[in-house]
C-alpha atoms as a PDB file:
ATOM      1  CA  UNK A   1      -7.873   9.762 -13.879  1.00  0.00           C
ATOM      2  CA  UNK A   2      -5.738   9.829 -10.559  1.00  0.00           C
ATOM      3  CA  UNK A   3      -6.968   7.391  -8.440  1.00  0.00           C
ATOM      4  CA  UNK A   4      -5.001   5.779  -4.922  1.00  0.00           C
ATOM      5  CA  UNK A   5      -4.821   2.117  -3.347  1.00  0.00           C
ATOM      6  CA  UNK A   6      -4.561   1.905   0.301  1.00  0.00           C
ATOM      7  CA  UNK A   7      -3.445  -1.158   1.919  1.00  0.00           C
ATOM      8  CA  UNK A   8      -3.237  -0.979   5.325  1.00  0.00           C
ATOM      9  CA  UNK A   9      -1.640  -3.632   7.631  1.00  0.00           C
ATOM     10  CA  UNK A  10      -2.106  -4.363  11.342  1.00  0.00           C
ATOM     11  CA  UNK A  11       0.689  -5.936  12.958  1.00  0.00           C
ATOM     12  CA  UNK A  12       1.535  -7.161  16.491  1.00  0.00           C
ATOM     13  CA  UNK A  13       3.484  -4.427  18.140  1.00  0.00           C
ATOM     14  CA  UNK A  14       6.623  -7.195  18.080  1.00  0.00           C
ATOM     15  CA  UNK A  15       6.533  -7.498  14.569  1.00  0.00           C
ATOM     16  CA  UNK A  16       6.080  -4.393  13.411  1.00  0.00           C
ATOM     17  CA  UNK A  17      10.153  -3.408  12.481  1.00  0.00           C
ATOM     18  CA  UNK A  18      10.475  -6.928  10.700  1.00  0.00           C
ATOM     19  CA  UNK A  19       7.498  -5.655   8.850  1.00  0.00           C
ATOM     20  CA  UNK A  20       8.444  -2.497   8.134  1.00  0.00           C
ATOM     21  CA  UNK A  21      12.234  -3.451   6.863  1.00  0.00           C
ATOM     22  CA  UNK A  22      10.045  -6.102   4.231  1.00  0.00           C
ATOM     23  CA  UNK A  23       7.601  -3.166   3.203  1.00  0.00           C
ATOM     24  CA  UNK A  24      10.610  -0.524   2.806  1.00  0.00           C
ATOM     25  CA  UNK A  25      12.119  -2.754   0.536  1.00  0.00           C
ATOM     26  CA  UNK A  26       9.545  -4.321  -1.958  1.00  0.00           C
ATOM     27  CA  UNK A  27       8.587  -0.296  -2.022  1.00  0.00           C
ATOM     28  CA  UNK A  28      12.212   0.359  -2.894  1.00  0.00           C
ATOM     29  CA  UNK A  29      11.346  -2.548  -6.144  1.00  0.00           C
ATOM     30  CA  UNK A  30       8.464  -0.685  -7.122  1.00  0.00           C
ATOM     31  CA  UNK A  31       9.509   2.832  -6.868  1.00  0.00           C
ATOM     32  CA  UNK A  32      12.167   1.524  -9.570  1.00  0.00           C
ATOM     33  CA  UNK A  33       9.782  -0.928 -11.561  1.00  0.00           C
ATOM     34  CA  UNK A  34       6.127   0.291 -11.855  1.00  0.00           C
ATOM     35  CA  UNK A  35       4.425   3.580 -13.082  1.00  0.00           C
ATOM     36  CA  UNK A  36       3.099   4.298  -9.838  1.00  0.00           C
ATOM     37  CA  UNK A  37       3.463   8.315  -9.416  1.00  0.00           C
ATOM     38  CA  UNK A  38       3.972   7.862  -5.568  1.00  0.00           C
ATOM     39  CA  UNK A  39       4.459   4.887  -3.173  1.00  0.00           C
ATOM     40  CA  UNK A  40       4.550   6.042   0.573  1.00  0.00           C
ATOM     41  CA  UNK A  41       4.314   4.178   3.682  1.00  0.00           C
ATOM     42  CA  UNK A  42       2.672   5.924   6.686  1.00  0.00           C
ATOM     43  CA  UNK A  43       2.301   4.405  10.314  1.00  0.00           C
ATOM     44  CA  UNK A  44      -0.892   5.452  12.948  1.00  0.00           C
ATOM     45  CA  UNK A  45       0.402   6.988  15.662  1.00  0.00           C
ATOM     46  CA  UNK A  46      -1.817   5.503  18.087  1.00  0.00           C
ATOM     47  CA  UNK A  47      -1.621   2.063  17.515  1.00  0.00           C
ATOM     48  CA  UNK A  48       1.252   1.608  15.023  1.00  0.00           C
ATOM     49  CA  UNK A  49      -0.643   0.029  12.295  1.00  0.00           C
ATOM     50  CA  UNK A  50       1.285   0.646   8.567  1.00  0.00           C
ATOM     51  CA  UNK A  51      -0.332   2.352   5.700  1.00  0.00           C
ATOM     52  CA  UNK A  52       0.891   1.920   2.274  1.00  0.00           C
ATOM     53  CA  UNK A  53      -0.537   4.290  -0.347  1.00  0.00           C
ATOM     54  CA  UNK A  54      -0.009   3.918  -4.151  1.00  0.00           C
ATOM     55  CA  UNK A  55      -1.068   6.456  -6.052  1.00  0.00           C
ATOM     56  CA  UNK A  56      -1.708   6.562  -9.969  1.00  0.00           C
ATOM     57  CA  UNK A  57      -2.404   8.807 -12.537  1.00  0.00           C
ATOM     58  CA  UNK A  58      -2.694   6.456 -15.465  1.00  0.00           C
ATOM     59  CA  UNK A  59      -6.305   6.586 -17.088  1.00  0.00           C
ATOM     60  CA  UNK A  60      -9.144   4.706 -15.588  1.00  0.00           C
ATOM     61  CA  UNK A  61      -8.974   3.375 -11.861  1.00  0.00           C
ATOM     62  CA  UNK A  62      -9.075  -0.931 -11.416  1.00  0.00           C
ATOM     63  CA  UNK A  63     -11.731  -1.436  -8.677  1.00  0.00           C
ATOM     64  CA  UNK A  64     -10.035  -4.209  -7.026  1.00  0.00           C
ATOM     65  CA  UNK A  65      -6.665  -2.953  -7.359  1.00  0.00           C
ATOM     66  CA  UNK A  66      -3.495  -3.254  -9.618  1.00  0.00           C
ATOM     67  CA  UNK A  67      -1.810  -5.862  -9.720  1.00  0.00           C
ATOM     68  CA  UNK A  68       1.019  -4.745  -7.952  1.00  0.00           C
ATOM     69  CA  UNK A  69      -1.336  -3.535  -5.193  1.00  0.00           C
ATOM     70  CA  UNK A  70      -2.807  -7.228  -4.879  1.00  0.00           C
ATOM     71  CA  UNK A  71       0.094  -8.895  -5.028  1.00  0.00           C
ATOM     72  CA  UNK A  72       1.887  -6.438  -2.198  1.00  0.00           C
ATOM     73  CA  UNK A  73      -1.644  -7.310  -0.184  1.00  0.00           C
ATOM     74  CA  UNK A  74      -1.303 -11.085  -0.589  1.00  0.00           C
ATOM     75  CA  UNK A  75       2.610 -10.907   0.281  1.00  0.00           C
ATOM     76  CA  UNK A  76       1.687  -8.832   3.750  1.00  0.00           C
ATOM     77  CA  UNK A  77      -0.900 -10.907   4.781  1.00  0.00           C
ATOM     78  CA  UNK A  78       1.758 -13.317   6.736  1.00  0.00           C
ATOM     79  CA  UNK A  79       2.264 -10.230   9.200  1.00  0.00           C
ATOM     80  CA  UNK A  80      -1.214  -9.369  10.266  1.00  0.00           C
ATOM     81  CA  UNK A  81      -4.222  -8.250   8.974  1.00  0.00           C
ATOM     82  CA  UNK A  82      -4.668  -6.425   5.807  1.00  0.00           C
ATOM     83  CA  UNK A  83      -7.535  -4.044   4.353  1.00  0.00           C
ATOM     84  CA  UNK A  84      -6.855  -3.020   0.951  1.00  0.00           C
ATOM     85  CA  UNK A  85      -9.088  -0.455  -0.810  1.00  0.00           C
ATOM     86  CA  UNK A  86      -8.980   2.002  -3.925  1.00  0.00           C
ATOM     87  CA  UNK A  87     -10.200   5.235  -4.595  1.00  0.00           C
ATOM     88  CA  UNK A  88     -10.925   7.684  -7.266  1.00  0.00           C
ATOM     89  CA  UNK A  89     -10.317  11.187  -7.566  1.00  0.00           C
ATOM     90  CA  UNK A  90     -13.106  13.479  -7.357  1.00  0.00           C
ATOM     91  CA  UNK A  91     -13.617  16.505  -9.170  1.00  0.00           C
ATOM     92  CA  UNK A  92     -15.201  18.554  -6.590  1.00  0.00           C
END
Protein backbone atom coordinates (compact mmCIF):
# COMPACT_ATOMS: atom_id res chain seq x y z
CA UNK A 1 0.00 0.00 0.00
CA UNK A 2 1.47 3.56 -0.85
CA UNK A 3 0.40 5.78 1.58
CA UNK A 4 2.01 9.73 2.37
CA UNK A 5 2.65 11.78 5.74
CA UNK A 6 2.31 15.42 5.53
CA UNK A 7 3.72 17.57 8.11
CA UNK A 8 3.29 20.92 7.56
CA UNK A 9 4.96 23.77 9.56
CA UNK A 10 4.01 27.43 10.02
CA UNK A 11 6.74 29.64 10.78
CA UNK A 12 7.19 33.39 11.44
CA UNK A 13 8.24 34.93 8.20
CA UNK A 14 11.83 35.71 10.20
CA UNK A 15 12.41 32.29 10.86
CA UNK A 16 11.55 30.68 8.05
CA UNK A 17 15.45 30.25 6.29
CA UNK A 18 16.77 29.01 9.81
CA UNK A 19 13.97 26.59 9.41
CA UNK A 20 14.37 25.61 6.20
CA UNK A 21 18.44 25.06 6.42
CA UNK A 22 17.31 22.50 9.73
CA UNK A 23 14.55 20.74 7.51
CA UNK A 24 16.99 20.46 4.33
CA UNK A 25 19.28 18.75 6.38
CA UNK A 26 17.55 16.13 8.71
CA UNK A 27 15.83 15.39 5.01
CA UNK A 28 19.34 14.99 3.67
CA UNK A 29 19.66 12.06 6.99
CA UNK A 30 16.67 10.43 5.91
CA UNK A 31 16.93 10.37 2.24
CA UNK A 32 20.23 8.29 3.19
CA UNK A 33 18.76 6.31 6.29
CA UNK A 34 15.05 5.31 5.93
CA UNK A 35 12.96 3.42 3.23
CA UNK A 36 10.97 6.31 2.51
CA UNK A 37 10.45 6.25 -1.51
CA UNK A 38 10.36 10.16 -1.55
CA UNK A 39 11.01 12.97 1.00
CA UNK A 40 10.22 16.50 -0.50
CA UNK A 41 9.82 19.76 1.06
CA UNK A 42 7.37 22.23 -0.57
CA UNK A 43 6.69 25.93 0.64
CA UNK A 44 2.94 27.90 0.07
CA UNK A 45 3.41 30.55 -1.97
CA UNK A 46 1.15 32.79 -0.27
CA UNK A 47 2.12 32.71 3.08
CA UNK A 48 5.42 30.76 3.13
CA UNK A 49 4.38 28.01 5.34
CA UNK A 50 6.76 24.56 4.68
CA UNK A 51 5.36 21.28 3.65
CA UNK A 52 7.22 18.17 4.14
CA UNK A 53 5.82 15.07 2.40
CA UNK A 54 7.07 11.47 3.01
CA UNK A 55 5.87 9.12 0.96
CA UNK A 56 5.91 5.17 1.38
CA UNK A 57 5.23 2.26 -0.40
CA UNK A 58 5.93 -0.35 2.23
CA UNK A 59 2.71 -2.50 3.05
CA UNK A 60 0.08 -1.20 5.35
CA UNK A 61 -0.13 2.65 6.25
CA UNK A 62 0.56 3.64 10.41
CA UNK A 63 -2.38 5.99 11.22
CA UNK A 64 -0.47 8.22 13.38
CA UNK A 65 2.58 8.24 11.45
CA UNK A 66 6.09 6.53 11.27
CA UNK A 67 8.26 7.03 13.44
CA UNK A 68 10.45 9.04 11.56
CA UNK A 69 7.46 11.23 10.64
CA UNK A 70 6.73 11.80 14.52
CA UNK A 71 9.89 12.31 15.51
CA UNK A 72 10.63 15.03 12.46
CA UNK A 73 7.05 16.59 13.89
CA UNK A 74 8.21 16.74 17.52
CA UNK A 75 11.79 18.15 16.40
CA UNK A 76 9.89 21.14 14.26
CA UNK A 77 7.63 22.04 16.74
CA UNK A 78 10.33 24.66 18.31
CA UNK A 79 9.78 26.75 14.96
CA UNK A 80 6.06 27.16 14.79
CA UNK A 81 3.16 25.30 14.48
CA UNK A 82 2.92 21.89 13.12
CA UNK A 83 -0.07 19.73 11.57
CA UNK A 84 0.97 16.36 10.76
CA UNK A 85 -1.39 13.97 8.93
CA UNK A 86 -1.24 10.61 6.82
CA UNK A 87 -2.95 9.34 4.01
CA UNK A 88 -3.67 6.30 2.05
CA UNK A 89 -3.74 5.64 -1.46
CA UNK A 90 -6.92 5.12 -3.09
CA UNK A 91 -7.71 2.88 -5.74
CA UNK A 92 -10.09 4.90 -7.63
Amino acid sequence: MKWIEIIKISVAENRRAVVEDQIKSVMTKLKNEEKAETVRLYHNLLDGDLSIHLCWDNGKAQPRGSKTGLCLAHLLKEFGLISHSVWAETNA
